[in-house]
PDB file of N, CA and C in Angstrom:
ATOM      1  N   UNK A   1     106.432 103.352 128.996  1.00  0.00           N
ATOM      2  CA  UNK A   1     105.272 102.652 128.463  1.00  0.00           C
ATOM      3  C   UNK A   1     105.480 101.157 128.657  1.00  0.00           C
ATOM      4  N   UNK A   2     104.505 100.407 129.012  1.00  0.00           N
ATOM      5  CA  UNK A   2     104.854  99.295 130.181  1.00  0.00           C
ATOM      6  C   UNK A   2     103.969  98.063 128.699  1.00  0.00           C
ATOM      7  N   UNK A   3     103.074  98.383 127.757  1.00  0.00           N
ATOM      8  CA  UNK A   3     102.209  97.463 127.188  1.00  0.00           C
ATOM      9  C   UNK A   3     101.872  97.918 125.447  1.00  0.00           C
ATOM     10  N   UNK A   4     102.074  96.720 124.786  1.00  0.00           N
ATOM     11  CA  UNK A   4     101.331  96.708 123.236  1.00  0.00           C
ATOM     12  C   UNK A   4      99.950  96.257 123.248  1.00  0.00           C
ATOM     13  N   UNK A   5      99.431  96.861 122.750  1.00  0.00           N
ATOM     14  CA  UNK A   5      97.560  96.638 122.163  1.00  0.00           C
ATOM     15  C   UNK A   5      97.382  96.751 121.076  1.00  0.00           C
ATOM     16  N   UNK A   6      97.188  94.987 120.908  1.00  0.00           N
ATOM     17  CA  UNK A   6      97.026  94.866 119.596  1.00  0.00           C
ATOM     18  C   UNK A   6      95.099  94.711 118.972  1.00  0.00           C
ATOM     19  N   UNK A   7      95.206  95.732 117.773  1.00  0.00           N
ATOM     20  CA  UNK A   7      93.938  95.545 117.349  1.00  0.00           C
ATOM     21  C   UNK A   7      93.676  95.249 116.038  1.00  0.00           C
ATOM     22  N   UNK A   8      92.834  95.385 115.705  1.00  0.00           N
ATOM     23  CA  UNK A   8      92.554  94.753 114.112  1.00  0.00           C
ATOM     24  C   UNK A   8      91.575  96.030 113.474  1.00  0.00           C
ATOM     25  N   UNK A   9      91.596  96.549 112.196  1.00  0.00           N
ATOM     26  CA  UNK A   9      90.985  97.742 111.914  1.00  0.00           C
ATOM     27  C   UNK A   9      89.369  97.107 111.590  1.00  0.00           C
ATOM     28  N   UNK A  10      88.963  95.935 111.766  1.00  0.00           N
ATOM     29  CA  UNK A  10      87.707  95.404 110.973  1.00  0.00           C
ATOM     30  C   UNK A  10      87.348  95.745 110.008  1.00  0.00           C
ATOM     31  N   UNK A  11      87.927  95.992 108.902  1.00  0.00           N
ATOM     32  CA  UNK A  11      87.517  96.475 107.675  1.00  0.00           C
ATOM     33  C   UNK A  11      88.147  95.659 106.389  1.00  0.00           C
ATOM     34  N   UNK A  12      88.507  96.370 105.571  1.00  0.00           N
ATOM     35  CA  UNK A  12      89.579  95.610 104.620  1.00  0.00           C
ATOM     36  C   UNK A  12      90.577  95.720 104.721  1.00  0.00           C
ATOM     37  N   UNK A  13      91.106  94.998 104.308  1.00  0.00           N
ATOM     38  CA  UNK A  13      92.515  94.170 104.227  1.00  0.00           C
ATOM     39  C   UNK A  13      93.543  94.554 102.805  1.00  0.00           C
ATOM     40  N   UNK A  14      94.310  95.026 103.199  1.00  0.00           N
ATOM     41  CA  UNK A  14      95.438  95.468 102.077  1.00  0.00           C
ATOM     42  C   UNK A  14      96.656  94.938 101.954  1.00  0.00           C
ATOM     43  N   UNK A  15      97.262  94.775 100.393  1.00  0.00           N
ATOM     44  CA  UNK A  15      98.304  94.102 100.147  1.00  0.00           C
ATOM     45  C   UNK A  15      99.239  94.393  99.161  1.00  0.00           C
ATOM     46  N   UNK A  16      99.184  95.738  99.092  1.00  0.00           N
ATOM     47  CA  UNK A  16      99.826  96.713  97.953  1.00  0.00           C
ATOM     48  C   UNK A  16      99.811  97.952  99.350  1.00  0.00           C
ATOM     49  N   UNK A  17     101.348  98.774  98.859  1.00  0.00           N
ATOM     50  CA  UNK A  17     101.678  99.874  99.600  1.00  0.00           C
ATOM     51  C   UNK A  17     100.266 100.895  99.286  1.00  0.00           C
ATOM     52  N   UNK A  18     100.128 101.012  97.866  1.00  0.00           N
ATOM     53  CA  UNK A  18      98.999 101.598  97.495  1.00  0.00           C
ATOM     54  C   UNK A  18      97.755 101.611  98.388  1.00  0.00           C
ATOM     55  N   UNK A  19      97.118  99.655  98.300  1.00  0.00           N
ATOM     56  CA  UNK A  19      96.134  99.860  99.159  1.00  0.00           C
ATOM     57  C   UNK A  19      95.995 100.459 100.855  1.00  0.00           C
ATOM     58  N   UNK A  20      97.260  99.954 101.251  1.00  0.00           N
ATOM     59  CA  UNK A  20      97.479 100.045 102.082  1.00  0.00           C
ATOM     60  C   UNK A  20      97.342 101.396 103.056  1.00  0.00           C
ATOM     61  N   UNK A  21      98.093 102.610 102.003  1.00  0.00           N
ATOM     62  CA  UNK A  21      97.607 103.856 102.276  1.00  0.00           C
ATOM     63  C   UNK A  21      96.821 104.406 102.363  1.00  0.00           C
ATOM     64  N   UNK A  22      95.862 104.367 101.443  1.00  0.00           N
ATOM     65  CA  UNK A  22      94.514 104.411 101.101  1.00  0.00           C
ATOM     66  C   UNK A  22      93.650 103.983 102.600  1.00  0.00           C
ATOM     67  N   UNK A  23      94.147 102.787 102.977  1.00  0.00           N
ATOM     68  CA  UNK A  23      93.210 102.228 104.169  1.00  0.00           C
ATOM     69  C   UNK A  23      93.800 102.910 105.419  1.00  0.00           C
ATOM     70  N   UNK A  24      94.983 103.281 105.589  1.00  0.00           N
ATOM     71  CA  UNK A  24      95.251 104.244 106.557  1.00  0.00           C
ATOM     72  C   UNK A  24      94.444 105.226 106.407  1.00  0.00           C
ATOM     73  N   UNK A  25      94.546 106.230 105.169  1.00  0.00           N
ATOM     74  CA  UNK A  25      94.035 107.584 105.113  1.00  0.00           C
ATOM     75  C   UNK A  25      92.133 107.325 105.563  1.00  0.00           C
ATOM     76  N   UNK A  26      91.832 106.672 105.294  1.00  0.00           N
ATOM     77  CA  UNK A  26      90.155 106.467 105.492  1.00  0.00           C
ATOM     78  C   UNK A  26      89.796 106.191 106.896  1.00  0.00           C
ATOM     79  N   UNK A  27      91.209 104.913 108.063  1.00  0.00           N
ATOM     80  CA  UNK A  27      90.588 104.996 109.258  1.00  0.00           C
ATOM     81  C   UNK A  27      91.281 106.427 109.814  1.00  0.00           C
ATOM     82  N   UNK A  28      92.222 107.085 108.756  1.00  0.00           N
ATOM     83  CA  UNK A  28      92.589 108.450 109.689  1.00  0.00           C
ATOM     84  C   UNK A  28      91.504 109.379 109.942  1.00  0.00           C
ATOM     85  N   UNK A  29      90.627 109.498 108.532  1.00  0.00           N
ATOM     86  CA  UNK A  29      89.600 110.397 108.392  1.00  0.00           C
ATOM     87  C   UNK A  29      88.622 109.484 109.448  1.00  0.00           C
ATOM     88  N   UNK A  30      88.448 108.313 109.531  1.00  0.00           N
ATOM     89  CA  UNK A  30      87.228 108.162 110.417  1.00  0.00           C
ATOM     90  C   UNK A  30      87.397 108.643 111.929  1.00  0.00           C
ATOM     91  N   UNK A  31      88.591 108.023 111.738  1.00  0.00           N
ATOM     92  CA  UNK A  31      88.994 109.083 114.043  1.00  0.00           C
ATOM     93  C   UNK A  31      88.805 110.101 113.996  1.00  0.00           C
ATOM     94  N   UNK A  32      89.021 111.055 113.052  1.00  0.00           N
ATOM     95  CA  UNK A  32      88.968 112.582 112.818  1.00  0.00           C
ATOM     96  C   UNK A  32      87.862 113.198 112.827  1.00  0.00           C
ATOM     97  N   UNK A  33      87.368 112.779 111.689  1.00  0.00           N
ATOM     98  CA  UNK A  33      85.752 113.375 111.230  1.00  0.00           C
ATOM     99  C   UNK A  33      84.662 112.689 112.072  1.00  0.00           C
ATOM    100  N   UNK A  34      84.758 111.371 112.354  1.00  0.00           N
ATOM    101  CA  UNK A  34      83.648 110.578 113.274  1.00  0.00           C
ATOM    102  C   UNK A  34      83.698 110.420 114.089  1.00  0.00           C
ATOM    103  N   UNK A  35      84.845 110.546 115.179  1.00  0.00           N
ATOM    104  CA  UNK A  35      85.212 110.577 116.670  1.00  0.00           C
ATOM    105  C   UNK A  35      85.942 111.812 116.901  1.00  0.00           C
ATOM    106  N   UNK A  36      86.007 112.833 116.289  1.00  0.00           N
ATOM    107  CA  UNK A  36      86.357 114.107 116.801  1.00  0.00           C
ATOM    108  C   UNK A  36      87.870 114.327 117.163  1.00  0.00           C
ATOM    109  N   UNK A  37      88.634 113.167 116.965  1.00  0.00           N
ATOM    110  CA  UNK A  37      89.887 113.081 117.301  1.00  0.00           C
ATOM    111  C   UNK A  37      91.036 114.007 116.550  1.00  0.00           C
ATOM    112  N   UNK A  38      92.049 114.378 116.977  1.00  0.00           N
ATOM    113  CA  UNK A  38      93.283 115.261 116.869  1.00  0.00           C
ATOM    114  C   UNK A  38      93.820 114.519 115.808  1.00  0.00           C
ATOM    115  N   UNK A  39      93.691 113.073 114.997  1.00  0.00           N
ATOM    116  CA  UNK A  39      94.755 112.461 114.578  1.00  0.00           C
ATOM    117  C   UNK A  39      94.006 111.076 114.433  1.00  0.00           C
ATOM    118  N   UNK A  40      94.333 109.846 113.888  1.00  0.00           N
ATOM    119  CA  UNK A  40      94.153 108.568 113.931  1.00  0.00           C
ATOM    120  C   UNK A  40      94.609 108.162 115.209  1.00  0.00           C
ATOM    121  N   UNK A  41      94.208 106.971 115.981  1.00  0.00           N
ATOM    122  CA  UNK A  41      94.080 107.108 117.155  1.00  0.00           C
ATOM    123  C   UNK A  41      95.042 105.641 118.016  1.00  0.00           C
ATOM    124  N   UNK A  42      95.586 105.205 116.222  1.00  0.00           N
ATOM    125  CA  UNK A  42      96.708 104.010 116.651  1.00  0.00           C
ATOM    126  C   UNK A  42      98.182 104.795 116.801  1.00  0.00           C
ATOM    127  N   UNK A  43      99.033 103.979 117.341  1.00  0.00           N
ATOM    128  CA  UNK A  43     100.401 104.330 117.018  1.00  0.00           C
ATOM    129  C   UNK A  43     101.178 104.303 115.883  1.00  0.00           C
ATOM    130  N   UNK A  44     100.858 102.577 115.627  1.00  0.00           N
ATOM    131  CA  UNK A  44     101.545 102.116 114.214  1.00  0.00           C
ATOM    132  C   UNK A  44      99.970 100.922 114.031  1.00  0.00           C
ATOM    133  N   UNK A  45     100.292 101.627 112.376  1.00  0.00           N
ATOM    134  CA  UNK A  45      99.203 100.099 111.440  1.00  0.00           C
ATOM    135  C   UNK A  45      99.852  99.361 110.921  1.00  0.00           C
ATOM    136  N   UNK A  46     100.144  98.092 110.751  1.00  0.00           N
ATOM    137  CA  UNK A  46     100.445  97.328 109.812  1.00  0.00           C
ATOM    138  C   UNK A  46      99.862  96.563 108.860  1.00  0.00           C
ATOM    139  N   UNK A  47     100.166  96.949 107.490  1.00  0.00           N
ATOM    140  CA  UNK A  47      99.251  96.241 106.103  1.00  0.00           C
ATOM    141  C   UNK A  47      99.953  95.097 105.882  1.00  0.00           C
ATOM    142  N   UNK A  48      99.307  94.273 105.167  1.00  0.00           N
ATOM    143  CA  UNK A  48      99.387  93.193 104.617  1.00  0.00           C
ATOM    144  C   UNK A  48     100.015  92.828 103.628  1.00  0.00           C
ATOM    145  N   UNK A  49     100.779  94.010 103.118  1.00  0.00           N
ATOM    146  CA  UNK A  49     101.856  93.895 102.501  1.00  0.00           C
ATOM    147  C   UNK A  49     103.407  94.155 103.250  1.00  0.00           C
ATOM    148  N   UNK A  50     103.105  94.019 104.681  1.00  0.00           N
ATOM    149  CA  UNK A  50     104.728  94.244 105.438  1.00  0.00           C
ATOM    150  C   UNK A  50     105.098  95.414 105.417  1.00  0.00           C
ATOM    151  N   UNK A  51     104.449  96.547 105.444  1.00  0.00           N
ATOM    152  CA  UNK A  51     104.971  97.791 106.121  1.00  0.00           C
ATOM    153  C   UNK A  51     104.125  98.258 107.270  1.00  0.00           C
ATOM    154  N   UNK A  52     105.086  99.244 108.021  1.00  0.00           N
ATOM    155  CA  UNK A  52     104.844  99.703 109.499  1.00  0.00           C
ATOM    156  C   UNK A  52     104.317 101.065 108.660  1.00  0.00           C
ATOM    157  N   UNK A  53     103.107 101.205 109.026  1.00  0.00           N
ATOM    158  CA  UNK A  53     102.863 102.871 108.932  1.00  0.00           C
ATOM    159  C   UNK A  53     102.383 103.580 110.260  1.00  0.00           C
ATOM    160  N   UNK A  54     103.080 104.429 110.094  1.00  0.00           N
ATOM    161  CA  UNK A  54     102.843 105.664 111.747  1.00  0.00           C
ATOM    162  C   UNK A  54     101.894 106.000 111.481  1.00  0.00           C
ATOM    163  N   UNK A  55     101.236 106.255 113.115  1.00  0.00           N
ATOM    164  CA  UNK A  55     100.135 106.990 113.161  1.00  0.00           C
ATOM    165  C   UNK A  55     100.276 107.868 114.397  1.00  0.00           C
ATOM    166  N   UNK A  56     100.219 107.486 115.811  1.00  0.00           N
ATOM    167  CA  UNK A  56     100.619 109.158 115.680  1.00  0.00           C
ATOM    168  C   UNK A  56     102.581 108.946 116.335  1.00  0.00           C
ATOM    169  N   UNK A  57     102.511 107.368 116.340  1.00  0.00           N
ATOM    170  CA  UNK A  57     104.124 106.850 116.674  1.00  0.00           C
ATOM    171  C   UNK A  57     104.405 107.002 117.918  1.00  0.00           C
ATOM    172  N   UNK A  58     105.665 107.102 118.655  1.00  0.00           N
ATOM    173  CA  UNK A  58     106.304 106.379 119.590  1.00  0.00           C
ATOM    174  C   UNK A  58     106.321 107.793 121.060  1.00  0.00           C
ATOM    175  N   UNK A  59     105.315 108.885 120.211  1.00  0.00           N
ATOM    176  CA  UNK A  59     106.071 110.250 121.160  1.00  0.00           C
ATOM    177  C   UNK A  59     104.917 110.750 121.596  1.00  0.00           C
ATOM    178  N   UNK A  60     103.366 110.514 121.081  1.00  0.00           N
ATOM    179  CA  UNK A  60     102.229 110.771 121.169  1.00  0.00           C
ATOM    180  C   UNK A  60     101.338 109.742 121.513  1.00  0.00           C
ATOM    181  N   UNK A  61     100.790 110.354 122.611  1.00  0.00           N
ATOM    182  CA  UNK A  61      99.819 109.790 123.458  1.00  0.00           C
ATOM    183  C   UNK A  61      98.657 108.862 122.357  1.00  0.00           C
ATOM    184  N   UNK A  62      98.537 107.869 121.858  1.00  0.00           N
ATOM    185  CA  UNK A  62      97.213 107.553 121.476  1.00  0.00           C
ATOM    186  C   UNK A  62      95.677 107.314 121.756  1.00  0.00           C
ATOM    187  N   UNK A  63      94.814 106.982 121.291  1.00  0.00           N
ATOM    188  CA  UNK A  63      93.422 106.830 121.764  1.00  0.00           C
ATOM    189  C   UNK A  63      92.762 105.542 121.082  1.00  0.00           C
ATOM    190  N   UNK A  64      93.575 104.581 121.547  1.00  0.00           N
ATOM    191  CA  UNK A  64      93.109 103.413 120.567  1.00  0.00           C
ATOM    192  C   UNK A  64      92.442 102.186 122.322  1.00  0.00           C
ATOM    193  N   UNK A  65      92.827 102.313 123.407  1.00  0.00           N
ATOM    194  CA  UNK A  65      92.342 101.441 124.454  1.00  0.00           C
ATOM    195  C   UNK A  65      92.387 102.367 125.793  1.00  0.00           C
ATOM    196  N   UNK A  66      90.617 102.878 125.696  1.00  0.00           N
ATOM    197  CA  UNK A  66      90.124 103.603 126.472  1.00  0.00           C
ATOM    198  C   UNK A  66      90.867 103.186 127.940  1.00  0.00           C
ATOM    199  N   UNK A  67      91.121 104.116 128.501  1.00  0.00           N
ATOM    200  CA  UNK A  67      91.596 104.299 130.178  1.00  0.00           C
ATOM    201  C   UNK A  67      93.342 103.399 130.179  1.00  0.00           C
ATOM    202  N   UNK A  68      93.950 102.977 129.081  1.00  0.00           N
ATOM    203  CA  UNK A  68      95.145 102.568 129.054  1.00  0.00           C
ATOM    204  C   UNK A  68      96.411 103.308 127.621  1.00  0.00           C
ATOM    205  N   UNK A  69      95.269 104.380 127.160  1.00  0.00           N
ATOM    206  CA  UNK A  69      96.233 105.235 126.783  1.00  0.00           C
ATOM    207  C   UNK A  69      97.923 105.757 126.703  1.00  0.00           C
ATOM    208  N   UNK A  70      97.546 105.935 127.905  1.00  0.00           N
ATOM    209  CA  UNK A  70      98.880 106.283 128.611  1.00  0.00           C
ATOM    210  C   UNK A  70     100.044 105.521 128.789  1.00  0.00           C
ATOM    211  N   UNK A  71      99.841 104.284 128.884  1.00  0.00           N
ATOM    212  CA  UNK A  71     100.315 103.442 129.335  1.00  0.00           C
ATOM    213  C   UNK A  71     100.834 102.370 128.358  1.00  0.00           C
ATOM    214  N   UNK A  72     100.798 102.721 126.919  1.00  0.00           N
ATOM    215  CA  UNK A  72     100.840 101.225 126.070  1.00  0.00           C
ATOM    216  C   UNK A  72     100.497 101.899 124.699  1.00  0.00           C
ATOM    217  N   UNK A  73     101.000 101.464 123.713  1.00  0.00           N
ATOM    218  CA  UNK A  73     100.946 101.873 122.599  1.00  0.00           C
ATOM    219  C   UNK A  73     100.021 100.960 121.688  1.00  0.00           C
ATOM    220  N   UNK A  74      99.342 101.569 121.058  1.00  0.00           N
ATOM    221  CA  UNK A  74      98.220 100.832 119.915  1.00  0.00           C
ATOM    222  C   UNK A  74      98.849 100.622 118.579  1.00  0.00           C
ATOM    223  N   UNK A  75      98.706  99.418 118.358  1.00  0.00           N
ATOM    224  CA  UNK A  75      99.080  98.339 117.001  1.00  0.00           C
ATOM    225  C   UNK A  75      97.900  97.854 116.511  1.00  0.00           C
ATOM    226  N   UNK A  76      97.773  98.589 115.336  1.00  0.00           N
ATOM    227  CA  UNK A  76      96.558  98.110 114.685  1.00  0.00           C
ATOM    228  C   UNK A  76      96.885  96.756 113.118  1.00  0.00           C
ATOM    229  N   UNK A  77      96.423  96.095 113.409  1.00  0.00           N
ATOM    230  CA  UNK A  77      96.663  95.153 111.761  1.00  0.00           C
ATOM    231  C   UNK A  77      95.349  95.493 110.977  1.00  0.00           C
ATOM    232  N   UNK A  78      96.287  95.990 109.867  1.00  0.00           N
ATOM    233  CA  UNK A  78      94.556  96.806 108.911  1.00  0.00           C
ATOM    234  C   UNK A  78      94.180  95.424 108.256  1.00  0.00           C
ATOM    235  N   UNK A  79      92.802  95.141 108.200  1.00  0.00           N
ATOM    236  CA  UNK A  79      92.215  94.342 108.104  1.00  0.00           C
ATOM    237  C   UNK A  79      91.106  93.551 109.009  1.00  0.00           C
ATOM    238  N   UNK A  80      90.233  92.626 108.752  1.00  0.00           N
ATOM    239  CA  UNK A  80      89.114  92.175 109.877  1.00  0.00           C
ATOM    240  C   UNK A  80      90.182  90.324 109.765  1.00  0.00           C
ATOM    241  N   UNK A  81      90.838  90.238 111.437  1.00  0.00           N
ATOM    242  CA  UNK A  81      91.165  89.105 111.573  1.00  0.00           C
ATOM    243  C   UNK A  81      90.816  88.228 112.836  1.00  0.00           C
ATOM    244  N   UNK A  82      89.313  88.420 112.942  1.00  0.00           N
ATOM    245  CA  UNK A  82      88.282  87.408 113.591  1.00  0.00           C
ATOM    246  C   UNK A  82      88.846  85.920 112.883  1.00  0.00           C
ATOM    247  N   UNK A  83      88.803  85.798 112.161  1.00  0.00           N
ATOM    248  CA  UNK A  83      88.793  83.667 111.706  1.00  0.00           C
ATOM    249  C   UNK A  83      89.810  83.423 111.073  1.00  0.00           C
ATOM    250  N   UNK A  84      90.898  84.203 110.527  1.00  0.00           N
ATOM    251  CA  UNK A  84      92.055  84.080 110.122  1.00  0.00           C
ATOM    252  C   UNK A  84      92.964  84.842 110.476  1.00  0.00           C
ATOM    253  N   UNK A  85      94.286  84.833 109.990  1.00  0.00           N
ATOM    254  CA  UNK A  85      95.559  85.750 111.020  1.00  0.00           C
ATOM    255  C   UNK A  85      96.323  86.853 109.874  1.00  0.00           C
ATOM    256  N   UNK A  86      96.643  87.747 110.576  1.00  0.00           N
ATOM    257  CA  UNK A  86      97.560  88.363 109.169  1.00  0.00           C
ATOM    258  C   UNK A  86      98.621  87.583 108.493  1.00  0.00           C
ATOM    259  N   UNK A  87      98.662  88.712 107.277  1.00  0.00           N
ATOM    260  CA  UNK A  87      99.590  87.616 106.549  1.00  0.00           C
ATOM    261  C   UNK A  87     101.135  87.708 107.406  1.00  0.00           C
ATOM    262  N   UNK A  88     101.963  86.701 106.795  1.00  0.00           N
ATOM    263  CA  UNK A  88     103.212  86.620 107.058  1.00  0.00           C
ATOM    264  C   UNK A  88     103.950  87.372 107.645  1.00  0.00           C
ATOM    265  N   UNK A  89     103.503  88.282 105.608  1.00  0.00           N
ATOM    266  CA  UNK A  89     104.722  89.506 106.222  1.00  0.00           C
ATOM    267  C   UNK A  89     104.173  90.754 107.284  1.00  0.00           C
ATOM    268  N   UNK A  90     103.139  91.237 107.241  1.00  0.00           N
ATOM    269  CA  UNK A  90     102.672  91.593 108.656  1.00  0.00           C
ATOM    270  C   UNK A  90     102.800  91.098 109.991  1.00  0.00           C
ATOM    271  N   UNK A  91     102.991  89.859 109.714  1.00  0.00           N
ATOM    272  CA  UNK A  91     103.289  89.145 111.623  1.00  0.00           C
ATOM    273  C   UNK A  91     104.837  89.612 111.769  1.00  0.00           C
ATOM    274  N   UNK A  92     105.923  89.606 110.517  1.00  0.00           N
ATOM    275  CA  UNK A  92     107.013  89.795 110.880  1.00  0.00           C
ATOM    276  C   UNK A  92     107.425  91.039 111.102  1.00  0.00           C
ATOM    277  N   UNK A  93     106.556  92.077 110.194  1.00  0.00           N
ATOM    278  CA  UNK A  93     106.415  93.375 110.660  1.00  0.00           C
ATOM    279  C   UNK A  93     106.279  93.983 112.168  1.00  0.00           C
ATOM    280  N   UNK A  94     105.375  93.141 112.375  1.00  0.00           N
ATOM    281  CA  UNK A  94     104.935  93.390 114.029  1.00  0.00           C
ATOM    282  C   UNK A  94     106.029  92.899 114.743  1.00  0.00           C
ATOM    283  N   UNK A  95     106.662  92.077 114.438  1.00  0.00           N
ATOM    284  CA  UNK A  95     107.890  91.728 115.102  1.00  0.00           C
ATOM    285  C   UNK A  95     109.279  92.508 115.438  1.00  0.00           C
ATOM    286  N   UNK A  96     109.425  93.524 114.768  1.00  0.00           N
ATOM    287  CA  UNK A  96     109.856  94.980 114.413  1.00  0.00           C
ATOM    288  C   UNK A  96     109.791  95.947 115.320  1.00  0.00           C
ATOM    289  N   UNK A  97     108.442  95.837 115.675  1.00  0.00           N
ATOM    290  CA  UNK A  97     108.034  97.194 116.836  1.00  0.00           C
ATOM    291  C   UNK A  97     107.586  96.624 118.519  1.00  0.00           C
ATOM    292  N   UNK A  98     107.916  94.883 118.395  1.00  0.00           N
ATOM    293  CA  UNK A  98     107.445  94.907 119.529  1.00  0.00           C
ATOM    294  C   UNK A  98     109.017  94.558 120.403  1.00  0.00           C
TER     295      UNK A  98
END
């Protein structure tokens, strides 16, 4: 796997392990139930409270950047970060897996 793709979940933003899960489990159900998908369709999410959560991880093909699948693993930062950046401990998180 030759590339990271990084995306942003556009939604809310979490900063408790709590929320955090919660916002996994909801974009899991949306790949699932609303795009028909096998699974959530990142590799790894990272919340805004500094943890890495798997999604489908390092061994399974994802569906997060149509026609580069194959090729590159999807990093999602849960949250909408159009005009501002994740927090801290999420950037250092990401620093972890790349």
């Amino acid at each position: 796997v030759s590339y990271l793709f990084i995306h942003h979940s556009a939604g809310a933003s979490c900063s408790t392990k709590a929320q955090c899960i919660a916002e996994v489990k909801g974009i899991q159900n949306y790949h699932m139930d609303s795009n028909g998908w096998s699974d959530i369709g990142y590799s790894f999410l990272i919340g805004g409270d500094g943890n890495i959560y798997e999604g489908r991880g390092w061994n399974k093909v994802g569906a997060h950047t149509y026609g580069f699948n194959s090729v590159g693993y999807g990093i999602d930062f849960i949250g909408t970060f159009t005009s501002t950046n994740p927090t801290q401990a999420a950037q250092n998180a990401y620093k972890q897996l790349a």
